[in-house]
Protein backbone atom coordinates (compact mmCIF):
# COMPACT_ATOMS: atom_id res chain seq x y z
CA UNK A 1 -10.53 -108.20 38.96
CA UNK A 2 -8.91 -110.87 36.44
CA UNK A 3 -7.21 -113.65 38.54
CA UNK A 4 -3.72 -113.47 36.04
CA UNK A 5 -0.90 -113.08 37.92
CA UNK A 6 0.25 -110.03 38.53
CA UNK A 7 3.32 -108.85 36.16
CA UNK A 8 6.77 -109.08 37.27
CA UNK A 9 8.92 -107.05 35.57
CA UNK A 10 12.27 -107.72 34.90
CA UNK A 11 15.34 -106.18 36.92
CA UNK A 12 18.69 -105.09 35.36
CA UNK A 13 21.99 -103.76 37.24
CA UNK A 14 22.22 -99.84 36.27
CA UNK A 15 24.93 -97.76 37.08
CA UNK A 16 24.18 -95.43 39.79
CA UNK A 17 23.28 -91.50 38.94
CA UNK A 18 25.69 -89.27 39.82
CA UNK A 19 24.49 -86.42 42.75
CA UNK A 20 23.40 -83.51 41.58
CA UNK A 21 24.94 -80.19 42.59
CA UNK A 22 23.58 -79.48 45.65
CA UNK A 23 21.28 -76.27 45.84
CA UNK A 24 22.56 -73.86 49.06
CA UNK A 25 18.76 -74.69 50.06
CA UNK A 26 18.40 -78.10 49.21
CA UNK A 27 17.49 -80.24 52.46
CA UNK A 28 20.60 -82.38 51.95
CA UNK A 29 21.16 -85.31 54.23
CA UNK A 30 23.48 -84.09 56.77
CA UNK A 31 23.29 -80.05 55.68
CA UNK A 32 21.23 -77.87 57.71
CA UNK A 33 18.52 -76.23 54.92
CA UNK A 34 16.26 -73.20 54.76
CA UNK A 35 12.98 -74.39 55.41
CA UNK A 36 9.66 -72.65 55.46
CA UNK A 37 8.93 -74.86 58.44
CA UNK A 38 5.86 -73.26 59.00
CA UNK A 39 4.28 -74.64 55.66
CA UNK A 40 2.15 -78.10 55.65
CA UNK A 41 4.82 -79.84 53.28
CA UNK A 42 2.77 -80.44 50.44
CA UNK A 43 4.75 -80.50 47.34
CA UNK A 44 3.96 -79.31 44.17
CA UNK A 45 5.56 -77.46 41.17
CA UNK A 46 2.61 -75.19 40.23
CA UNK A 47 3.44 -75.86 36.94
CA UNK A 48 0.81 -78.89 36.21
CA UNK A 49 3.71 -81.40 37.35
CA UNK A 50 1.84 -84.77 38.62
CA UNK A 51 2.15 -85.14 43.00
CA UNK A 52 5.10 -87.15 43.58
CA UNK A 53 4.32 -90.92 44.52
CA UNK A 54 4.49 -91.85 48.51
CA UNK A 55 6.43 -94.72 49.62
CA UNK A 56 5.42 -96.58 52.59
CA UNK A 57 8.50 -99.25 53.21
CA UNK A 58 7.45 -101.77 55.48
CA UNK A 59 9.95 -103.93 57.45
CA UNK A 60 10.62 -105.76 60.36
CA UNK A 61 11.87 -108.75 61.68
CA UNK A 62 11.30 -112.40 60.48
CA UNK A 63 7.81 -113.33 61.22
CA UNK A 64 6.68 -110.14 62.79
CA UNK A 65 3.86 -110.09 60.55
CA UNK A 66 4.73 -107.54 57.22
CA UNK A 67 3.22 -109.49 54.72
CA UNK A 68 0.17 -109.99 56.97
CA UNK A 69 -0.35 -105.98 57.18
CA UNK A 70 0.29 -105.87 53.33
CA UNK A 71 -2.57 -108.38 52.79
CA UNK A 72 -4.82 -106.35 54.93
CA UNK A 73 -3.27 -103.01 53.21
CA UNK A 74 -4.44 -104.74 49.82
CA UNK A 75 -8.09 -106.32 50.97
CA UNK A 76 -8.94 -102.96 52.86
CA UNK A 77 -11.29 -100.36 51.21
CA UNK A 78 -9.56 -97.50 51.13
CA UNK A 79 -9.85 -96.19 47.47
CA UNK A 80 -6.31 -96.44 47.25
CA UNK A 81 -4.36 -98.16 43.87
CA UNK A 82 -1.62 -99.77 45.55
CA UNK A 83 1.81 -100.58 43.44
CA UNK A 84 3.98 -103.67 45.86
CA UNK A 85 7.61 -104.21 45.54
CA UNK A 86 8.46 -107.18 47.58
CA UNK A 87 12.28 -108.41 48.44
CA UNK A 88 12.95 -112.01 50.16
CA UNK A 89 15.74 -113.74 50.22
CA UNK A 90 15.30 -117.48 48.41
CA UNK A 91 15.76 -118.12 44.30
CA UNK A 92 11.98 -118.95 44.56
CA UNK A 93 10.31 -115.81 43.30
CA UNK A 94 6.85 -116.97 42.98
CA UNK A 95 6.56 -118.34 46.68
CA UNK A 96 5.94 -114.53 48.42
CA UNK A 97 4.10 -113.38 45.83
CA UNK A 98 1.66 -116.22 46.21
CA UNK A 99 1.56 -115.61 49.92
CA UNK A 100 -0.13 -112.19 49.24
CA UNK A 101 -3.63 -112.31 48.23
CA UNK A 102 -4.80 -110.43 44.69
CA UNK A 103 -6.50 -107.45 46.49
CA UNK A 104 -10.33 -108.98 44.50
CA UNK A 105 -12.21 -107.49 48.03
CA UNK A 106 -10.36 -104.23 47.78
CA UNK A 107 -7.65 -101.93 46.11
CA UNK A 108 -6.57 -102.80 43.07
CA UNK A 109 -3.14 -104.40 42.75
CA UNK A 110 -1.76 -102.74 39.36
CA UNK A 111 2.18 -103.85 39.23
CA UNK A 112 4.57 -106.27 41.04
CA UNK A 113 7.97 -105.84 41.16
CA UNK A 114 10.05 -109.21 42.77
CA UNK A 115 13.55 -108.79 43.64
CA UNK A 116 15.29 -111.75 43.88
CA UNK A 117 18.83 -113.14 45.18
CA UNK A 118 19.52 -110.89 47.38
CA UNK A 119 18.83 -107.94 50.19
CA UNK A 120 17.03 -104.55 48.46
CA UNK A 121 19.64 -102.19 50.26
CA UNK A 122 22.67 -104.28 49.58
CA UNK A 123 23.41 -106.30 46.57
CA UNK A 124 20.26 -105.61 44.25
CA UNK A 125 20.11 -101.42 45.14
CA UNK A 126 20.12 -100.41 41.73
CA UNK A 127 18.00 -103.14 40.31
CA UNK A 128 15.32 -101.80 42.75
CA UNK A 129 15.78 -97.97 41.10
CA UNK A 130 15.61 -99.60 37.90
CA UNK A 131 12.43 -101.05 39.23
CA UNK A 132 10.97 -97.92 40.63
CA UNK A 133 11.60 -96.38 37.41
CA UNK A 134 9.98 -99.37 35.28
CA UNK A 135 6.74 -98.80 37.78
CA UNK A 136 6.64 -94.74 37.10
CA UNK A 137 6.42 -95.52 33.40
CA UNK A 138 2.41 -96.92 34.39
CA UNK A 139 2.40 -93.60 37.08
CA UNK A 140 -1.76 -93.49 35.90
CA UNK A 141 -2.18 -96.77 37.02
CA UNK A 142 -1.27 -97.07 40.89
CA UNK A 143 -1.31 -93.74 43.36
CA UNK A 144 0.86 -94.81 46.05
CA UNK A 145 4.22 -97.68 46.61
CA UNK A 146 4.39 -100.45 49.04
CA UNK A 147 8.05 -101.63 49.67
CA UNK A 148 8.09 -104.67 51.62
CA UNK A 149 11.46 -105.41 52.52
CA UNK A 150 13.16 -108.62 53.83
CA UNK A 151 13.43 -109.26 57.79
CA UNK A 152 17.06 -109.19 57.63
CA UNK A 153 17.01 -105.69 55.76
CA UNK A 154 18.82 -102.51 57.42
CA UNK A 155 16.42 -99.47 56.33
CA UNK A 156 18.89 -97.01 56.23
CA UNK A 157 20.31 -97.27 52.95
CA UNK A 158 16.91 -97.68 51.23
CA UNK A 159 15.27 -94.71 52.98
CA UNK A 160 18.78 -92.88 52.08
CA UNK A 161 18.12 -93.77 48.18
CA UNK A 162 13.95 -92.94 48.55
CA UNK A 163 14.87 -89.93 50.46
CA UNK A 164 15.22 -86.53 48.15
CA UNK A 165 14.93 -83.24 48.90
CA UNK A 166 11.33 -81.77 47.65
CA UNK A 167 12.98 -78.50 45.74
CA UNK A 168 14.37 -81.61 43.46
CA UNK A 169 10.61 -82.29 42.19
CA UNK A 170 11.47 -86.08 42.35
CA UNK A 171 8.74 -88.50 40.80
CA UNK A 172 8.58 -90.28 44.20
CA UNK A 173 9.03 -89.50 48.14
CA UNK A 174 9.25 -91.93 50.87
CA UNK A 175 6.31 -91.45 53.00
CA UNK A 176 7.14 -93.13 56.03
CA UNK A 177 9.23 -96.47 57.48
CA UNK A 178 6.56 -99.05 58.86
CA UNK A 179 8.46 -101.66 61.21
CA UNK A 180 6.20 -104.83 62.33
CA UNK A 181 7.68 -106.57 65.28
CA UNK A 182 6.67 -109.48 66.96
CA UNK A 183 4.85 -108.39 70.72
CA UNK A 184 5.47 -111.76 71.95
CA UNK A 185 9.22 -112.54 70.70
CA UNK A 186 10.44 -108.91 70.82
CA UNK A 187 12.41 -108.90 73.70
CA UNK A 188 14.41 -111.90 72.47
CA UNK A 189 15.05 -110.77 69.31
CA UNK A 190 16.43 -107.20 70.96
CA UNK A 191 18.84 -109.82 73.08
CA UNK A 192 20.14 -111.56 69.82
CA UNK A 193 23.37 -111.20 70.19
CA UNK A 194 26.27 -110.23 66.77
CA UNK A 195 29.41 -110.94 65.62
CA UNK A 196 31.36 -108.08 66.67
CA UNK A 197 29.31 -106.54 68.94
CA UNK A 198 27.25 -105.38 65.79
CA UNK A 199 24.08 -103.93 66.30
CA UNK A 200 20.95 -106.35 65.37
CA UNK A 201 18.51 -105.74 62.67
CA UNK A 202 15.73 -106.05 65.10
CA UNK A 203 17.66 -102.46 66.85
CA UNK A 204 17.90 -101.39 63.88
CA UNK A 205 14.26 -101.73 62.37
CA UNK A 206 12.67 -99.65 65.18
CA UNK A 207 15.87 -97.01 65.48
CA UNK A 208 15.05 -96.09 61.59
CA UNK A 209 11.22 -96.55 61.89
CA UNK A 210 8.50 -93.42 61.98
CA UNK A 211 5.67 -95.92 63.41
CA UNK A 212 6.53 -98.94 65.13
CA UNK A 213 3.46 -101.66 64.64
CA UNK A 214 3.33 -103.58 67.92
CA UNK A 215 1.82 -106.35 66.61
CA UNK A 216 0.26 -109.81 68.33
CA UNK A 217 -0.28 -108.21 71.23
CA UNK A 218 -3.02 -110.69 72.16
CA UNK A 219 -0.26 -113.22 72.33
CA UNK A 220 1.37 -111.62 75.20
CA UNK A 221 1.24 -113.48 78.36
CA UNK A 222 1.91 -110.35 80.64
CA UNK A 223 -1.09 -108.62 79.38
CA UNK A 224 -1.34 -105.06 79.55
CA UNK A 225 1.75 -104.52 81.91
CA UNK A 226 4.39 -106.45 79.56
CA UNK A 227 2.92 -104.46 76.56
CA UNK A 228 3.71 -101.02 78.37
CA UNK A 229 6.80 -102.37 79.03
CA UNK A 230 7.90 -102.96 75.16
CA UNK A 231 6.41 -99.88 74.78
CA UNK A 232 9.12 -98.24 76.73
CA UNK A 233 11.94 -100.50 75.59
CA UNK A 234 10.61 -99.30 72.38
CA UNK A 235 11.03 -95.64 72.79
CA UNK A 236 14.21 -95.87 74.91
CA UNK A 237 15.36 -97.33 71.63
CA UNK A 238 13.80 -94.30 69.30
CA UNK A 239 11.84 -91.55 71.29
CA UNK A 240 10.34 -90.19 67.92
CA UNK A 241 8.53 -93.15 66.92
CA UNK A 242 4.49 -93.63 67.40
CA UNK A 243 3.67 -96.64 68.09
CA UNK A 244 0.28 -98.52 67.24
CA UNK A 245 -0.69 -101.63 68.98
CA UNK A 246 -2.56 -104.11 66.57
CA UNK A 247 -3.74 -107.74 66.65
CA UNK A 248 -2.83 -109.35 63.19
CA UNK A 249 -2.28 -105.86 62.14
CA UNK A 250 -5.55 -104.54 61.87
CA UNK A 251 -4.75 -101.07 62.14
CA UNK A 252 -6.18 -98.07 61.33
CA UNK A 253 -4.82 -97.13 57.72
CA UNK A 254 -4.16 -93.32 58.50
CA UNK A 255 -1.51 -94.61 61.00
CA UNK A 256 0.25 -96.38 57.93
CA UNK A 257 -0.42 -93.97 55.03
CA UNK A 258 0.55 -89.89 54.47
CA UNK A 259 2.55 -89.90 57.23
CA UNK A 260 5.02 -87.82 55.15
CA UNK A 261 7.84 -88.51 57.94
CA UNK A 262 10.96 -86.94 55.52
CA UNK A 263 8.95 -83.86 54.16
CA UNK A 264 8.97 -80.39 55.20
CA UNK A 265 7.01 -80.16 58.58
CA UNK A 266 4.70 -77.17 60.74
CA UNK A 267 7.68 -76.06 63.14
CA UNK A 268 4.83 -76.79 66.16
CA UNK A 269 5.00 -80.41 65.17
CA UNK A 270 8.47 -80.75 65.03
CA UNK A 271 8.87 -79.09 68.87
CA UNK A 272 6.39 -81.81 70.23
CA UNK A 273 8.26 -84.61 68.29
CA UNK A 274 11.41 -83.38 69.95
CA UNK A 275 10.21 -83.31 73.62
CA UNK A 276 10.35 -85.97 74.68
CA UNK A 277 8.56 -87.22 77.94
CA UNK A 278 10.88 -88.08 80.88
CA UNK A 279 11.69 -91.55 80.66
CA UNK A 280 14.16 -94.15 82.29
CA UNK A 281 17.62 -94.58 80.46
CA UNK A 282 18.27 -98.43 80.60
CA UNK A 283 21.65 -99.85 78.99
CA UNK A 284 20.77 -100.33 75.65
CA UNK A 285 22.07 -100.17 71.96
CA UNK A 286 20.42 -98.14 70.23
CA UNK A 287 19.14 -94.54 72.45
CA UNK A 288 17.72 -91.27 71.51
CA UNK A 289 19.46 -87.86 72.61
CA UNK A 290 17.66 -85.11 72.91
CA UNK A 291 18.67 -81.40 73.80
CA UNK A 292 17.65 -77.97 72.79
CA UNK A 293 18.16 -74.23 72.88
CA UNK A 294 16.66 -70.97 73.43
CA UNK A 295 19.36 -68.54 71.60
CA UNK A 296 19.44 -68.21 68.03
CA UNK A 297 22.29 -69.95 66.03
CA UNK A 298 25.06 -69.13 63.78
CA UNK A 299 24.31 -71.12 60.28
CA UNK A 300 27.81 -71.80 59.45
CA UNK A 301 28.67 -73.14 63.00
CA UNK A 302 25.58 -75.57 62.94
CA UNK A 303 26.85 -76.91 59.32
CA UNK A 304 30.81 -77.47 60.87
CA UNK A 305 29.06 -78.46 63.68
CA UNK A 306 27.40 -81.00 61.46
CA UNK A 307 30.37 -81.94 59.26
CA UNK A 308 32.59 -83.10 62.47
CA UNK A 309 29.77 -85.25 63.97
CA UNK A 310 28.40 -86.67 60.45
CA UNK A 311 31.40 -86.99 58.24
CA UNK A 312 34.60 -86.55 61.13
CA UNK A 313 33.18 -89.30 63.54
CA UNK A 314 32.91 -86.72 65.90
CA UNK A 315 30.72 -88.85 67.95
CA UNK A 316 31.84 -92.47 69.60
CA UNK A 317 28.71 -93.79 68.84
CA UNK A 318 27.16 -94.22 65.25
CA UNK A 319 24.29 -92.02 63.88
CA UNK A 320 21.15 -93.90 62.03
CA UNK A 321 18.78 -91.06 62.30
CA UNK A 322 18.32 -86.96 63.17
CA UNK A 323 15.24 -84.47 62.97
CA UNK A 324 15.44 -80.96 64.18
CA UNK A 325 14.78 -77.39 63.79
CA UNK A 326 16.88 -74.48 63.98
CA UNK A 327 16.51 -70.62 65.24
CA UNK A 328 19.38 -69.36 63.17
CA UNK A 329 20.30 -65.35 63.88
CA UNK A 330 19.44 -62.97 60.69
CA UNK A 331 16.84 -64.82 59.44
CA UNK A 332 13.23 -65.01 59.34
CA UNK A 333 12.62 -68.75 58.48
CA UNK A 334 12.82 -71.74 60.56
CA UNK A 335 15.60 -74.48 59.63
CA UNK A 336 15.02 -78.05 59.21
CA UNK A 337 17.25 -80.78 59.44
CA UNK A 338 16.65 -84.14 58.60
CA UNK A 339 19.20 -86.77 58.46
CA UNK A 340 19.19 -90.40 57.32
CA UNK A 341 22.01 -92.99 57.08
């Protein structure tokens, strides 16, 4: 591998696309879809159309340890061609970038995208399409996307811009949302305190996250006892999540990679996501409910059922994330539901 620096290409504000009309099918966030649930998810057009690019977004608090699992992402030998987009706050671009080795002992680090002066879902959001875009224009030169977002970051409006429905044949799909947190600070940082009573970004990080890497584990004082005990706090926070302990997040790549967390799912993984063992309700923040039913359903009543929670604040609380499947009467197909906010 050459030891130039890897190429940072240039950002621009663009206006953002308009939606397309939405397909009575289409898996639309908060819309209730016609899924063949039973399928493995695998997209493809059958019409020579390239596999979409995965997205693996990687966050978590301040110090947790992201850029530590991209390094090891990078330097591991997995075959992989690995694209990184990486968003810190600071007007110094060049200081994360050299924080992140070249990849020399392992996959081959094609394209780097910096975003600068600001927070990927907030301020910069269409400079980082833009970006995506720019990247796609080298598609034969990287086979899968590393977003490593700043510890301040709020997933939800990334994954909600990553996230299209597969009938849409989108160049890329978000693969999965990777949070890092800190084993030996965590339950500090879930006591941080907002303005407000806002929600912190450390809640927020695991509520929005498909696998939750525990990391520094060694550094807990408790030992084994005080890890099962974040565990917990972890899933009373979101029950869906798997969560991986590591030690300077060496992990096993398979936990990180092809998760495909947002596409269409066997229906018999979907019931064992949903039940969830029996676990003690503490006051929290952040929670997972959980409930299910034997009858079939009415599609039209699930979808007002849907608009009043989603869109009428039927709901006191607010809504970061939802996953189901539906029995619905008069048809032969399972229905999926995946929401993201």
């Amino acid at each position: 591998m050459e030891d130039d620096a890897p190429l940072a290409i240039p950002l621009f504000p663009t206006s953002p696309q308009p939606h397309s009309t939405a397909d009575p099918h289409e898996s639309v966030p908060g819309q209730v879809s016609e899924t063949p649930a039973s399928g493995d998810g695998a997209q493809g057009s059958g019409d020579g159309q390239a596999e979409p690019v995965g997205i693996t977004m990687i966050t978590g608090y301040l110090g947790a340890g992201k850029t530590t699992l991209v390094n090891y992402i990078l330097n591991e030998r997995h075959g992989r061609r690995i694209a990184v987009i990486l968003n810190e706050f600071g007007d110094e671009l060049g200081i994360e970038k050299a924080m992140v080795n070249d990849g020399a002992g392992g996959a081959l680090v094609e394209e780097w995208v910096e975003l600068g002066n600001g927070c990927v879902c907030c301020s910069v959001k269409h400079s980082f399409v833009q970006a995506l875009e720019q990247l796609l224009e080298r598609r034969e030169k990287f086979d899968h996307i590393l977003l490593e977002t700043t510890g301040l970051a709020n997933p939800g409006p990334v994954a909600a811009v990553l996230w299209v429905d597969d009938q849409l044949e989108s160049p890329v799909h978000l693969d999965s949302i990777v949070t890092v947190v800190d084993a030996r600070n965590l339950k500090q940082q879930l006591a941080d305190s907002r303005e407000n009573g806002a929600v912190n970004e450390a809640y927020l990080q695991i509520a929005f996250a498909d696998v939750v890497l525990l990391n520094k584990v060694d550094l807990v004082t408790g030992g084994t006892t005080e890890v099962e005990d974040l565990e917990a706090q972890i899933h009373n926070i979101n029950g869906l999540v798997k969560i991986v302990r590591s030690e300077r997040c060496q992990v096993d790549l398979k936990d990180v990679f092809e998760r495909r967390a947002y596409r269409a799912q066997p229906s018999a993984d979907l019931e064992t996501l949903l039940q969830l063992d029996e676990r003690d309700v503490h006051d929290r923040m952040v929670g997972t409910i959980s409930f299910s039913a034997s009858e079939t359903t009415d599609l039209a009543k699930v979808n007002d059922w849907l608009g009043e929670l989603l869109w009428e604040g039927g709901m006191d609380s607010e809504i970061y994330r939802m996953k189901g499947i539906f029995n619905i009467h008069g048809s032969d197909n399972m229905y999926m539901l995946q929401v993201v906010f």
